[in-house]
N, C-alpha and C. Protein backbone atom coordinates (compact mmCIF):
# COMPACT_ATOMS: atom_id res chain seq x y z
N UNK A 1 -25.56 -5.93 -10.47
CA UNK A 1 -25.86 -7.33 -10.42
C UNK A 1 -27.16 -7.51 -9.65
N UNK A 2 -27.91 -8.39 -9.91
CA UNK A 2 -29.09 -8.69 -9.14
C UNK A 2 -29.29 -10.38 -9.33
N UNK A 3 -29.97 -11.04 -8.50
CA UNK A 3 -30.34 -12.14 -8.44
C UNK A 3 -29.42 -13.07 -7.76
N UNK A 4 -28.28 -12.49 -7.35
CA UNK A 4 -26.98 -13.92 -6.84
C UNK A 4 -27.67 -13.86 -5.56
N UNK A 5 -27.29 -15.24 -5.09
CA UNK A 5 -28.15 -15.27 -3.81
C UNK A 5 -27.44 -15.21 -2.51
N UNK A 6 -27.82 -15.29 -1.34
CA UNK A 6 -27.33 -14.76 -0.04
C UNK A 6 -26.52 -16.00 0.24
N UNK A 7 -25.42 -15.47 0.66
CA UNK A 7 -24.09 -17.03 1.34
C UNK A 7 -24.21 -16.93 2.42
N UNK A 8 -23.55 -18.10 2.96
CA UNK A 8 -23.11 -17.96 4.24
C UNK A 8 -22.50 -19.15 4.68
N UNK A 9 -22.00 -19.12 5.93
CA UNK A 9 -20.58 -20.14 6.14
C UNK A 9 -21.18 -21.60 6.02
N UNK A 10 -20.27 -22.25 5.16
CA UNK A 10 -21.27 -23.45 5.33
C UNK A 10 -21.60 -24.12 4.20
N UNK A 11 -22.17 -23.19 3.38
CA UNK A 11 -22.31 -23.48 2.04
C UNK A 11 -21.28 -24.16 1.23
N UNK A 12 -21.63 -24.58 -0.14
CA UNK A 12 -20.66 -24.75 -1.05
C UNK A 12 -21.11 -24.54 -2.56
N UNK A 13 -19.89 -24.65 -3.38
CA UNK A 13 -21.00 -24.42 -5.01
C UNK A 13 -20.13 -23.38 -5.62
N UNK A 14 -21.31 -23.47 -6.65
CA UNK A 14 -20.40 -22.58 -7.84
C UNK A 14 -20.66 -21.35 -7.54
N UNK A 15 -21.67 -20.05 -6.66
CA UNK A 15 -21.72 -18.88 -6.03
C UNK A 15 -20.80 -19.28 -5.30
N UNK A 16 -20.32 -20.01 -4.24
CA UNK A 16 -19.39 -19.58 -3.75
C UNK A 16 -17.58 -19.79 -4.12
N UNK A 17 -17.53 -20.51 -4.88
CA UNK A 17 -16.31 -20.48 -5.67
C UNK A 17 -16.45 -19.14 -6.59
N UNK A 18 -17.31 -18.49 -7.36
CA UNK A 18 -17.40 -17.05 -7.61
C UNK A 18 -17.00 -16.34 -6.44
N UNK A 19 -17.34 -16.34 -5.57
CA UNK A 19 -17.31 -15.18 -4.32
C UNK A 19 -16.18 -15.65 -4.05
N UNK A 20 -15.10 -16.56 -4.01
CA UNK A 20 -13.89 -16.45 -3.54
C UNK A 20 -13.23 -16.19 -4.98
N UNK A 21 -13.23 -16.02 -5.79
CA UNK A 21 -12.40 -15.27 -6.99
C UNK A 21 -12.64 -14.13 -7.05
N UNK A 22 -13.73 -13.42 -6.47
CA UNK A 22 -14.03 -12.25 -6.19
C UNK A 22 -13.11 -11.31 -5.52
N UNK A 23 -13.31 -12.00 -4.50
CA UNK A 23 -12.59 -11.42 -2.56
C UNK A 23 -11.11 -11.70 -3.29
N UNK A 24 -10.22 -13.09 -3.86
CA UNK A 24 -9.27 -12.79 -4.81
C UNK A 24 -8.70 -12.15 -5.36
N UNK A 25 -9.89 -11.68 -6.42
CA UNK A 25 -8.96 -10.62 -7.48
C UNK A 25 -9.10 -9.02 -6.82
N UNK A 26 -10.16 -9.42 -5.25
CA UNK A 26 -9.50 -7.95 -4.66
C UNK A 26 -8.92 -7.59 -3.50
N UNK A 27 -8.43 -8.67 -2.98
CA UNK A 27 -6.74 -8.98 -2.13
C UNK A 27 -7.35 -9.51 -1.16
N UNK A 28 -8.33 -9.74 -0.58
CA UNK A 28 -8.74 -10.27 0.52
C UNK A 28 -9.35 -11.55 0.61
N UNK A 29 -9.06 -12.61 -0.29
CA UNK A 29 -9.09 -13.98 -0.02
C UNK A 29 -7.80 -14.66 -0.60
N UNK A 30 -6.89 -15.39 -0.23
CA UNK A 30 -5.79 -16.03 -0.25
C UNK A 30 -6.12 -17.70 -0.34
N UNK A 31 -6.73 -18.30 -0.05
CA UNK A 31 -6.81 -19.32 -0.03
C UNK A 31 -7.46 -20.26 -0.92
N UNK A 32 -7.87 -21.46 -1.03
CA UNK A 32 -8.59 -22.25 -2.32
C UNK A 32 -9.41 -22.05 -2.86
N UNK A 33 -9.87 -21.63 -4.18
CA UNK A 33 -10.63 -21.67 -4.91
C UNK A 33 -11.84 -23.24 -4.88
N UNK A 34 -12.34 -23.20 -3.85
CA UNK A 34 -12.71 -25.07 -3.92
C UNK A 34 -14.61 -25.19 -3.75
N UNK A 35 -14.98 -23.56 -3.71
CA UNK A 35 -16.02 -23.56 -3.75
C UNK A 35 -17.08 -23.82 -2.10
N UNK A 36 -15.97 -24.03 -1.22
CA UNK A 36 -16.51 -24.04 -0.44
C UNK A 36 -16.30 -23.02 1.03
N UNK A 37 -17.60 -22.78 2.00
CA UNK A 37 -17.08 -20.91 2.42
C UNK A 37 -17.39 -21.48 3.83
N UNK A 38 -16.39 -21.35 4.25
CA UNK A 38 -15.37 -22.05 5.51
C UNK A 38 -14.54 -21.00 6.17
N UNK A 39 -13.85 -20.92 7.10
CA UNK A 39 -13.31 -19.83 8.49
C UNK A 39 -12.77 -18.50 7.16
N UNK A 40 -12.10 -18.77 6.60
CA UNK A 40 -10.72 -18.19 6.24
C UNK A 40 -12.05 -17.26 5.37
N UNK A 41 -12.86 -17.63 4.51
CA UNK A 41 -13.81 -17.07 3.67
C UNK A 41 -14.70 -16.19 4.49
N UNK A 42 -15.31 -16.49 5.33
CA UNK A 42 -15.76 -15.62 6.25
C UNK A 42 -15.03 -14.27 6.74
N UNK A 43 -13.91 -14.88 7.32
CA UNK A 43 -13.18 -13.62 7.25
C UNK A 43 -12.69 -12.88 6.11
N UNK A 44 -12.51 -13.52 5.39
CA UNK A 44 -12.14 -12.31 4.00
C UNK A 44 -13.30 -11.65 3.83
N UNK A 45 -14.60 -12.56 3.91
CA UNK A 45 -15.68 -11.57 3.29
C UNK A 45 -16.13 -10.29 4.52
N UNK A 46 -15.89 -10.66 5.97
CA UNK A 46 -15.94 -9.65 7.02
C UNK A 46 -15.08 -8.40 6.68
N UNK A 47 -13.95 -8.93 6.24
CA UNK A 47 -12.83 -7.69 6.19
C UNK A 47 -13.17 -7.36 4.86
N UNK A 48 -13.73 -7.42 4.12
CA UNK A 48 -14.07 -6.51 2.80
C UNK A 48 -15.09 -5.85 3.34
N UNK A 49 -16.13 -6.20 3.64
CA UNK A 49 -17.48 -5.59 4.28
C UNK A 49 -17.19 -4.52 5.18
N UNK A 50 -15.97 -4.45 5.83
CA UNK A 50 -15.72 -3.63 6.68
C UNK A 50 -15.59 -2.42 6.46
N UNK A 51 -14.20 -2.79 5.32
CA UNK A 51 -13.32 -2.02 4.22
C UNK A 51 -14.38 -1.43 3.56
N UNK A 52 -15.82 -1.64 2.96
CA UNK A 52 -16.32 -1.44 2.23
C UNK A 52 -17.54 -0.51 2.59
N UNK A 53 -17.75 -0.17 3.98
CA UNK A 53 -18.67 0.48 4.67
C UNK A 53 -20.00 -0.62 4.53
N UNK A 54 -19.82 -1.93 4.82
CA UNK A 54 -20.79 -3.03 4.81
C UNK A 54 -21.17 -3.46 6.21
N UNK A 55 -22.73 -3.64 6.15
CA UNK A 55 -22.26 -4.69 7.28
C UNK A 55 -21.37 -5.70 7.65
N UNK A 56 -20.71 -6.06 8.67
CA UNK A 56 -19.61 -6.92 8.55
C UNK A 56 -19.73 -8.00 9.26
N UNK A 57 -20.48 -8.93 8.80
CA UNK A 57 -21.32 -9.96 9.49
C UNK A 57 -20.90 -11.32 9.12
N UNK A 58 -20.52 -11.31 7.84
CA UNK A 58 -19.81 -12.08 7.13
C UNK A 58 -21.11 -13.17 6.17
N UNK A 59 -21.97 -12.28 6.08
CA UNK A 59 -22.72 -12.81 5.23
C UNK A 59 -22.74 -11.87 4.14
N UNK A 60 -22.74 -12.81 2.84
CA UNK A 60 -22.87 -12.12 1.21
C UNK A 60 -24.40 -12.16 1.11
N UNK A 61 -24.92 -10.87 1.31
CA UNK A 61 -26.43 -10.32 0.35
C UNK A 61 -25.89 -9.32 -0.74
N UNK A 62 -27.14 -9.09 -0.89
CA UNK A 62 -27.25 -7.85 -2.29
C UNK A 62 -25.93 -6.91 -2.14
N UNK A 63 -25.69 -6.38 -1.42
CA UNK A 63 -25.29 -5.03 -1.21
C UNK A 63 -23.66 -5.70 -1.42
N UNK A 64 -23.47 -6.59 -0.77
CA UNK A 64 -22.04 -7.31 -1.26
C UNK A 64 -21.68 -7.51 -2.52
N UNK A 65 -22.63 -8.23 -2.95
CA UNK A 65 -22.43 -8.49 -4.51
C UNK A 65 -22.47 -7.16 -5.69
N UNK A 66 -23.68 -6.39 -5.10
CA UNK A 66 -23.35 -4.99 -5.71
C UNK A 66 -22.06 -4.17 -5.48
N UNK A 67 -21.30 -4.49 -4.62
CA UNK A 67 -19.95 -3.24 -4.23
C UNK A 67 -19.13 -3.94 -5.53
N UNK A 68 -19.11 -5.74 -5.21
CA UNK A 68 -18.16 -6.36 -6.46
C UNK A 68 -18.12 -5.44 -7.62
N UNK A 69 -19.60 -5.35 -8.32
CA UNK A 69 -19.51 -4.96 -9.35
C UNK A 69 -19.56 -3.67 -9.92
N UNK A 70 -19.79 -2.71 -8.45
CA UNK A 70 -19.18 -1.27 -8.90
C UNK A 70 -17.94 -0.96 -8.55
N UNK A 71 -17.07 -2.43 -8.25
CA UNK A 71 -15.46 -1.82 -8.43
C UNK A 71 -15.18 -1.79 -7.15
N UNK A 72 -16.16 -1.84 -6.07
CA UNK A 72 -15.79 -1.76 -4.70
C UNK A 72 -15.04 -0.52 -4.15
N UNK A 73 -16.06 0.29 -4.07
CA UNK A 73 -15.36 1.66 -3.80
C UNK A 73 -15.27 1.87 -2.79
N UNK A 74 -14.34 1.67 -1.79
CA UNK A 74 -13.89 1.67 -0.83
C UNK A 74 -14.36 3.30 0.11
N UNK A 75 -15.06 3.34 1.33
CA UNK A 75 -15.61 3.98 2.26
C UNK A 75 -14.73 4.53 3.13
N UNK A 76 -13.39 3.73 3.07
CA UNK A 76 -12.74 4.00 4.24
C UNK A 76 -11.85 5.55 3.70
N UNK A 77 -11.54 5.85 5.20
CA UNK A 77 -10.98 7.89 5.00
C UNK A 77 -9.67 8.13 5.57
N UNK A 78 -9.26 6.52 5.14
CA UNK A 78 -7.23 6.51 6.22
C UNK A 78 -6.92 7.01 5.06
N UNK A 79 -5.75 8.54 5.35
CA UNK A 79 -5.03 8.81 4.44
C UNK A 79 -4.22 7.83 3.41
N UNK A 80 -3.90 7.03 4.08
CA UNK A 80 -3.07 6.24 3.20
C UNK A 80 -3.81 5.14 2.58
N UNK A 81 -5.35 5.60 2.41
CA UNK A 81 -5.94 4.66 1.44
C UNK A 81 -6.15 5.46 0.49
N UNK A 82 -6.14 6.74 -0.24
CA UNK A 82 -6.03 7.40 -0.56
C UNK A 82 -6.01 7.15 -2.19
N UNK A 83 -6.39 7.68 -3.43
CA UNK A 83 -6.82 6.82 -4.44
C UNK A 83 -6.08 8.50 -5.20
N UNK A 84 -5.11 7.46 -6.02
CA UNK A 84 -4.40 8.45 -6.63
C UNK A 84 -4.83 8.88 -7.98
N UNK A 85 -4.44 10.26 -8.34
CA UNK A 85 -4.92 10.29 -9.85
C UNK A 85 -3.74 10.56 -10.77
N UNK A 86 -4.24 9.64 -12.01
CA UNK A 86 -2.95 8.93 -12.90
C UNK A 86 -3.53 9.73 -14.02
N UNK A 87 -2.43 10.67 -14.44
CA UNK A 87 -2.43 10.75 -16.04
C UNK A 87 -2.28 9.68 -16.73
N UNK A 88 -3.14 8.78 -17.21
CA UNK A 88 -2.43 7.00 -17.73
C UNK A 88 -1.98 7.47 -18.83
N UNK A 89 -1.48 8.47 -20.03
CA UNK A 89 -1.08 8.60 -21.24
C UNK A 89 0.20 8.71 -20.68
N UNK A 90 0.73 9.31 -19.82
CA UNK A 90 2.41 9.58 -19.58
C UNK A 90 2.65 8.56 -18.82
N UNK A 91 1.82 7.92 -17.70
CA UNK A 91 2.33 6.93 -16.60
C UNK A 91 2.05 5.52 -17.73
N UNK A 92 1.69 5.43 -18.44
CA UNK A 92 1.26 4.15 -19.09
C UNK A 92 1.29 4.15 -20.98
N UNK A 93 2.29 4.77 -21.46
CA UNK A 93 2.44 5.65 -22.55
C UNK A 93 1.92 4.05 -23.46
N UNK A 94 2.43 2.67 -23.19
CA UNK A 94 2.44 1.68 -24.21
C UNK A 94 0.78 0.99 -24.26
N UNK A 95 0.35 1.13 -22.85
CA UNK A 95 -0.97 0.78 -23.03
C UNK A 95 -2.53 1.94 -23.44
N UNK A 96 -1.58 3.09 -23.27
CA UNK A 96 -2.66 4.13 -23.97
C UNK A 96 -2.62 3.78 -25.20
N UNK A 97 -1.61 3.74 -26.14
CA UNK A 97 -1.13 3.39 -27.45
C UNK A 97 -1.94 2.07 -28.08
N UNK A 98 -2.15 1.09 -27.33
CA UNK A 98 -2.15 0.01 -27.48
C UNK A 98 -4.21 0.61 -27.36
N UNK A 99 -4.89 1.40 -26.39
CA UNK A 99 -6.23 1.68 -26.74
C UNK A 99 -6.77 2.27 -27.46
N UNK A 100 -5.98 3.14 -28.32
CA UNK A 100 -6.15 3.92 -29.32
C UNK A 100 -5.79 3.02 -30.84
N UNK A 101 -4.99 2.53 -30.47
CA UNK A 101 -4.42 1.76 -31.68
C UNK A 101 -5.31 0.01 -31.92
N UNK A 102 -5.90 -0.01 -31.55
CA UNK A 102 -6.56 -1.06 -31.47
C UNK A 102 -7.99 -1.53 -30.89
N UNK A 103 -8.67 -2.53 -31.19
CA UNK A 103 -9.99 -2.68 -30.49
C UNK A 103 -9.62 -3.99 -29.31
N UNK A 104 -9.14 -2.82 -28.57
CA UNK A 104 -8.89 -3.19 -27.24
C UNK A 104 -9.14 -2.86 -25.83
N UNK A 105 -10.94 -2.44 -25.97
CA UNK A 105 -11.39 -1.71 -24.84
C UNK A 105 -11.85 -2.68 -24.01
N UNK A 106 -12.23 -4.04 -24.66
CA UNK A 106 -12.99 -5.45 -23.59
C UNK A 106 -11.53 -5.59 -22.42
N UNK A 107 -10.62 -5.71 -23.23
CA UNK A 107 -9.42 -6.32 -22.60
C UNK A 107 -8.67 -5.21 -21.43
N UNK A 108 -8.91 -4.07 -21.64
CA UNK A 108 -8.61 -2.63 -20.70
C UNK A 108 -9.84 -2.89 -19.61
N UNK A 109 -11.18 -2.63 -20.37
CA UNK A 109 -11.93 -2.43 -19.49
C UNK A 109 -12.46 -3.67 -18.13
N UNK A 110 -12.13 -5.14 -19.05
CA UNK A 110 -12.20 -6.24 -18.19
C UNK A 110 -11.07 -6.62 -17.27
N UNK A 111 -10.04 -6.75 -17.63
CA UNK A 111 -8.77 -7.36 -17.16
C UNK A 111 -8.04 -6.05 -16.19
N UNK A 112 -8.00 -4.91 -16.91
CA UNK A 112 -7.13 -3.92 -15.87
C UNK A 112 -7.95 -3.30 -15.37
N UNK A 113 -9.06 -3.11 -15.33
CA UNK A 113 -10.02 -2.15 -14.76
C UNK A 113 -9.76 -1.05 -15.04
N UNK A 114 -9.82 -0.54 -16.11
CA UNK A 114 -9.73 0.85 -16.45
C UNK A 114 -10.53 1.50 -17.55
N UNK A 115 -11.68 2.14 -17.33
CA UNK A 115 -12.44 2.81 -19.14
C UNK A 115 -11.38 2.90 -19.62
N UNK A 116 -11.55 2.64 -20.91
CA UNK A 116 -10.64 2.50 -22.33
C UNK A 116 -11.12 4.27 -22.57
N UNK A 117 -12.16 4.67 -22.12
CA UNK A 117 -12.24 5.96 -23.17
C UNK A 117 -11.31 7.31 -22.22
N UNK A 118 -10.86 6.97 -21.23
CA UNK A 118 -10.22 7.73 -20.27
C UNK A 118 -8.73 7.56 -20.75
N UNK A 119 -8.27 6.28 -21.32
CA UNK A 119 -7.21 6.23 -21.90
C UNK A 119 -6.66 6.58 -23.31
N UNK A 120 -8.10 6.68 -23.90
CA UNK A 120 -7.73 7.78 -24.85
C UNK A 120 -8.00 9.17 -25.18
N UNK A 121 -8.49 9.19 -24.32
CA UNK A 121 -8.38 11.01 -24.23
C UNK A 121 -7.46 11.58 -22.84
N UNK A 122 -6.79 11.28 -22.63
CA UNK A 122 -5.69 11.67 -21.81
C UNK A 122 -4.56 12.02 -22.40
N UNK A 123 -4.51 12.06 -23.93
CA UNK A 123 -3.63 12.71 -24.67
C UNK A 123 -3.69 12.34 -25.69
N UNK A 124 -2.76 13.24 -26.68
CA UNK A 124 -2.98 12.97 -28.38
C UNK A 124 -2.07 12.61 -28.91
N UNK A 125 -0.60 12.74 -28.11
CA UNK A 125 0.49 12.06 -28.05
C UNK A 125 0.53 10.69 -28.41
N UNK A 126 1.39 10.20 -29.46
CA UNK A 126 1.47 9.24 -30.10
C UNK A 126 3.04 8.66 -29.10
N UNK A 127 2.95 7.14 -29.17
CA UNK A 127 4.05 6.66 -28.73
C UNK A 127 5.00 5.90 -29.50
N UNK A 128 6.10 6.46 -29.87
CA UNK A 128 7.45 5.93 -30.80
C UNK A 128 7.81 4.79 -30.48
């Protein structure tokens, strides 16, 4: 991503109603979608930044908006953050089926976060 511009507490608008569906759909904002970036937003965006090996200042620049969109790959080295690896053809037999069987890679690759092409080559196994 390039061009979204720098937030900060205070603001309001349609960047920042983005940036709280953001922090949202990745567990660290709970509260209104109302576009405006107030205590609770600050802190969600501190505690992602943190989580995220960011500065944690609680201001959104570049580097924020870039983690969004590479998936936010998390920096941190607590065992129990720990990022498991899924055969998705046996753990997910109906939605591998469903990527192979259909042109259904927008909907894998947008909605569940997952390459569609990882889900079909994880086996050749057909599902009954």
């Amino acid at each position: 991503m390039s061009g979204e511009p720098e937030l900060t507490k205070y603001q309001s608008g349609e960047w920042v109603q983005y940036l709280q569906q953001q922090l949202q759909y990745q567990g660290y904002y709970n509260g209104q979608i109302d576009g405006e970036f107030g205590d609770d937003l600050e802190t969600a965006v501190r505690s992602y930044q943190s989580a995220y090996g960011l500065n944690a200042d609680g201001v959104v620049r570049q580097d924020t908006w870039d983690s969004f969109q590479s998936g936010g790959q998390s920096s941190q080295t607590d065992p129990g953050e720990q990022v498991l690896e899924v055969d998705w053809a046996s753990e997910f037999p109906e939605l591998h089926a469903l990527a192979n069987a259909s042109d259904f890679d927008e909907y894998v690759r947008n909605v569940v976060g997952v390459d569609p092409e990882m889900l079909k080559t994880e086996s050749s196994d057909a599902v009954a």
